[in-house]
N, C-alpha and C. Protein backbone atom coordinates (compact mmCIF):
# COMPACT_ATOMS: atom_id res chain seq x y z
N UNK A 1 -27.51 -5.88 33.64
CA UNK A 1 -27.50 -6.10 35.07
C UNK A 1 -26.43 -7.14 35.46
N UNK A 2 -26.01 -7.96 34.68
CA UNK A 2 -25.68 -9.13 35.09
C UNK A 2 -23.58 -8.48 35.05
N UNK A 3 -23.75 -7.73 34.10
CA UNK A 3 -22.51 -7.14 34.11
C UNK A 3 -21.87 -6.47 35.15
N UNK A 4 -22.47 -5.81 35.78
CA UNK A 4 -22.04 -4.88 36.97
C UNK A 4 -21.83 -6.02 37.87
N UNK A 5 -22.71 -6.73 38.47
CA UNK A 5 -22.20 -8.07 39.31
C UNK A 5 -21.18 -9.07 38.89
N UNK A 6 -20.86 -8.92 37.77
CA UNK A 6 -19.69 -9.79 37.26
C UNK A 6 -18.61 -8.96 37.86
N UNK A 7 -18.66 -7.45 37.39
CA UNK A 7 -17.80 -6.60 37.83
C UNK A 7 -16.88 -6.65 39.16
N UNK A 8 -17.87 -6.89 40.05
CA UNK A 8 -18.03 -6.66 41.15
C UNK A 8 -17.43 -8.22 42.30
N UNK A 9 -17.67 -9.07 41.70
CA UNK A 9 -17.23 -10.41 41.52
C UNK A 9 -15.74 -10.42 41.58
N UNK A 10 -14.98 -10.85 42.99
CA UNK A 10 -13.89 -11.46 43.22
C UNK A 10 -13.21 -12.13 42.19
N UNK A 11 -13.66 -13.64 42.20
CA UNK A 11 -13.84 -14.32 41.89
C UNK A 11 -13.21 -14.24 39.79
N UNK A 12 -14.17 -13.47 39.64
CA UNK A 12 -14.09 -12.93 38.18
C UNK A 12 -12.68 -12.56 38.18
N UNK A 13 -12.21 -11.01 39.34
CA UNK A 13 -11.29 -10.58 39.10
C UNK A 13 -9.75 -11.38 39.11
N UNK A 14 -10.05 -12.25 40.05
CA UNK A 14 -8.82 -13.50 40.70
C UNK A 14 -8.35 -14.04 39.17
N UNK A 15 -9.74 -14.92 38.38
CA UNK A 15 -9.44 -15.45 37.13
C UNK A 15 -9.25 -14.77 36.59
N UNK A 16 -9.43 -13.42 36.04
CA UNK A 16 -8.52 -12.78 35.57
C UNK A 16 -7.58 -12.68 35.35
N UNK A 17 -6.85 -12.30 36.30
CA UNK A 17 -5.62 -11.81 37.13
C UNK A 17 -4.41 -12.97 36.44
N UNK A 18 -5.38 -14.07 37.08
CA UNK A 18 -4.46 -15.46 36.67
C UNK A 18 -4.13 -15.89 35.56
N UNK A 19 -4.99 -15.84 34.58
CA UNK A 19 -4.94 -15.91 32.76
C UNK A 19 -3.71 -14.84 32.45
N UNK A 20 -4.22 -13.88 32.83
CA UNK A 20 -3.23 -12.42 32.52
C UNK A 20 -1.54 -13.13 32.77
N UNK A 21 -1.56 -13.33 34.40
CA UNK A 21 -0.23 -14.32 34.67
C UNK A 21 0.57 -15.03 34.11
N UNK A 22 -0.63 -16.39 33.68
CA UNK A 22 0.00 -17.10 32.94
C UNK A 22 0.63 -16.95 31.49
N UNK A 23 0.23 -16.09 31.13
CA UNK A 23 0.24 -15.70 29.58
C UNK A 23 1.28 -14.81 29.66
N UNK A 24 1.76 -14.36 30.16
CA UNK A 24 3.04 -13.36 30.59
C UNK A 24 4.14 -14.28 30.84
N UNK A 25 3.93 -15.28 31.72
CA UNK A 25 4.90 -16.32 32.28
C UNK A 25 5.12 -16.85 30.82
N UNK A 26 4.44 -17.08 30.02
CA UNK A 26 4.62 -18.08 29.17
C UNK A 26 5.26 -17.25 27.91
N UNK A 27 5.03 -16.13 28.01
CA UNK A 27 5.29 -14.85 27.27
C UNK A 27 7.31 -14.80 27.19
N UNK A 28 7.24 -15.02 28.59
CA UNK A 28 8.89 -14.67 29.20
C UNK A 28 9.90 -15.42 28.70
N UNK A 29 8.65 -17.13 29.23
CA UNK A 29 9.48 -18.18 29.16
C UNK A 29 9.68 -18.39 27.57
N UNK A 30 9.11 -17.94 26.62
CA UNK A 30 9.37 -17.92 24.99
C UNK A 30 10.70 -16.97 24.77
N UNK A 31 10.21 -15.71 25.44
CA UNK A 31 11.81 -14.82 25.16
C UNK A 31 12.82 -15.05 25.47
N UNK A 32 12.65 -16.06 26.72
CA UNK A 32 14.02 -16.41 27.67
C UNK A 32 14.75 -17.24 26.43
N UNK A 33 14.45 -18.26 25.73
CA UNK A 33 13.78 -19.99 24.77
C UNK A 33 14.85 -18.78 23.76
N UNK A 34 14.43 -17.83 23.31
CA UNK A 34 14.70 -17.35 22.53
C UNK A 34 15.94 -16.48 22.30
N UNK A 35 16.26 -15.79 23.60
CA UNK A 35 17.59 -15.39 23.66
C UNK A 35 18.40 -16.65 23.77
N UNK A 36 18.11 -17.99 24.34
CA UNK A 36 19.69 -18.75 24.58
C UNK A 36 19.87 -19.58 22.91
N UNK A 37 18.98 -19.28 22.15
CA UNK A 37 18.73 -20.23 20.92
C UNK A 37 19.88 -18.63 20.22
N UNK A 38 19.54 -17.73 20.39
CA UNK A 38 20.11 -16.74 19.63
C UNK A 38 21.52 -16.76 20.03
N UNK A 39 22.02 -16.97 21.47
CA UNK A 39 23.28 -17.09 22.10
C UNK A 39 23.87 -18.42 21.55
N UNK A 40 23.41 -19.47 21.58
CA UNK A 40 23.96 -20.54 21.06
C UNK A 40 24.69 -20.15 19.40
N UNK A 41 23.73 -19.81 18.80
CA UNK A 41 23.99 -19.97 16.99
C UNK A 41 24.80 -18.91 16.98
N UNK A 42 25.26 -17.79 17.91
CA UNK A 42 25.88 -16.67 17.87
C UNK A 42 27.31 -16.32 18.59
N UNK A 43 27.04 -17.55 19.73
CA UNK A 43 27.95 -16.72 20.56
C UNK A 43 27.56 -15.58 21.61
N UNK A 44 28.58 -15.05 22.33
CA UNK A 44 28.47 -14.04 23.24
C UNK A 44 29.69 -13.15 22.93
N UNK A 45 29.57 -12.26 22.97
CA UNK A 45 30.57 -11.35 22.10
C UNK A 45 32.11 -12.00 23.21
N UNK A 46 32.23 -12.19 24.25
CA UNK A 46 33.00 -12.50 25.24
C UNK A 46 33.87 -13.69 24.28
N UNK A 47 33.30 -14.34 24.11
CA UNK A 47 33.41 -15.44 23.34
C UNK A 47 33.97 -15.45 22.07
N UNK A 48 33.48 -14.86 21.28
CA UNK A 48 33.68 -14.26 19.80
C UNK A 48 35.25 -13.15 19.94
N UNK A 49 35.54 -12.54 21.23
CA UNK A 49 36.88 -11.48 20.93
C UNK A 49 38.32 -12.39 21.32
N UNK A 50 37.93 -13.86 21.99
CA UNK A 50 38.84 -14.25 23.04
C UNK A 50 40.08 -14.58 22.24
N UNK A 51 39.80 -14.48 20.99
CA UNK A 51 41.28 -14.65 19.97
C UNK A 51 41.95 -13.28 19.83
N UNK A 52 41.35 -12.20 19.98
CA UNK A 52 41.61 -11.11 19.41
C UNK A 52 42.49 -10.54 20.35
N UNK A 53 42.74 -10.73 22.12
CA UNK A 53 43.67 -10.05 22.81
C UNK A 53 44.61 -10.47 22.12
């Protein structure tokens, strides 16, 4: 019983919603962290040809 009213519950769905959010945001902000760490130690190919014209 108590399930269907949870269901049904705003409230429930809002916090939801928001966990889901944050964890995505934080998700991004790791990949973002992670491409400029990969750009740094690597370069950008732009970068890497500018001897070669």
């Amino acid at each position: 019983m108590d399930a269907k009213k949870l269901l049904k519950d705003r409230k429930f769905w809002f916090a939801s919603f928001l966990i889901v959010w944050a964890a995505a945001l934080q998700g991004h902000m790791m990949w973002l962290q992670r491409q400029d760490a990969f750009k740094e130690k690597f370069g950008t190919e732009d970068q890497n040809n500018d001897g070669e014209s």
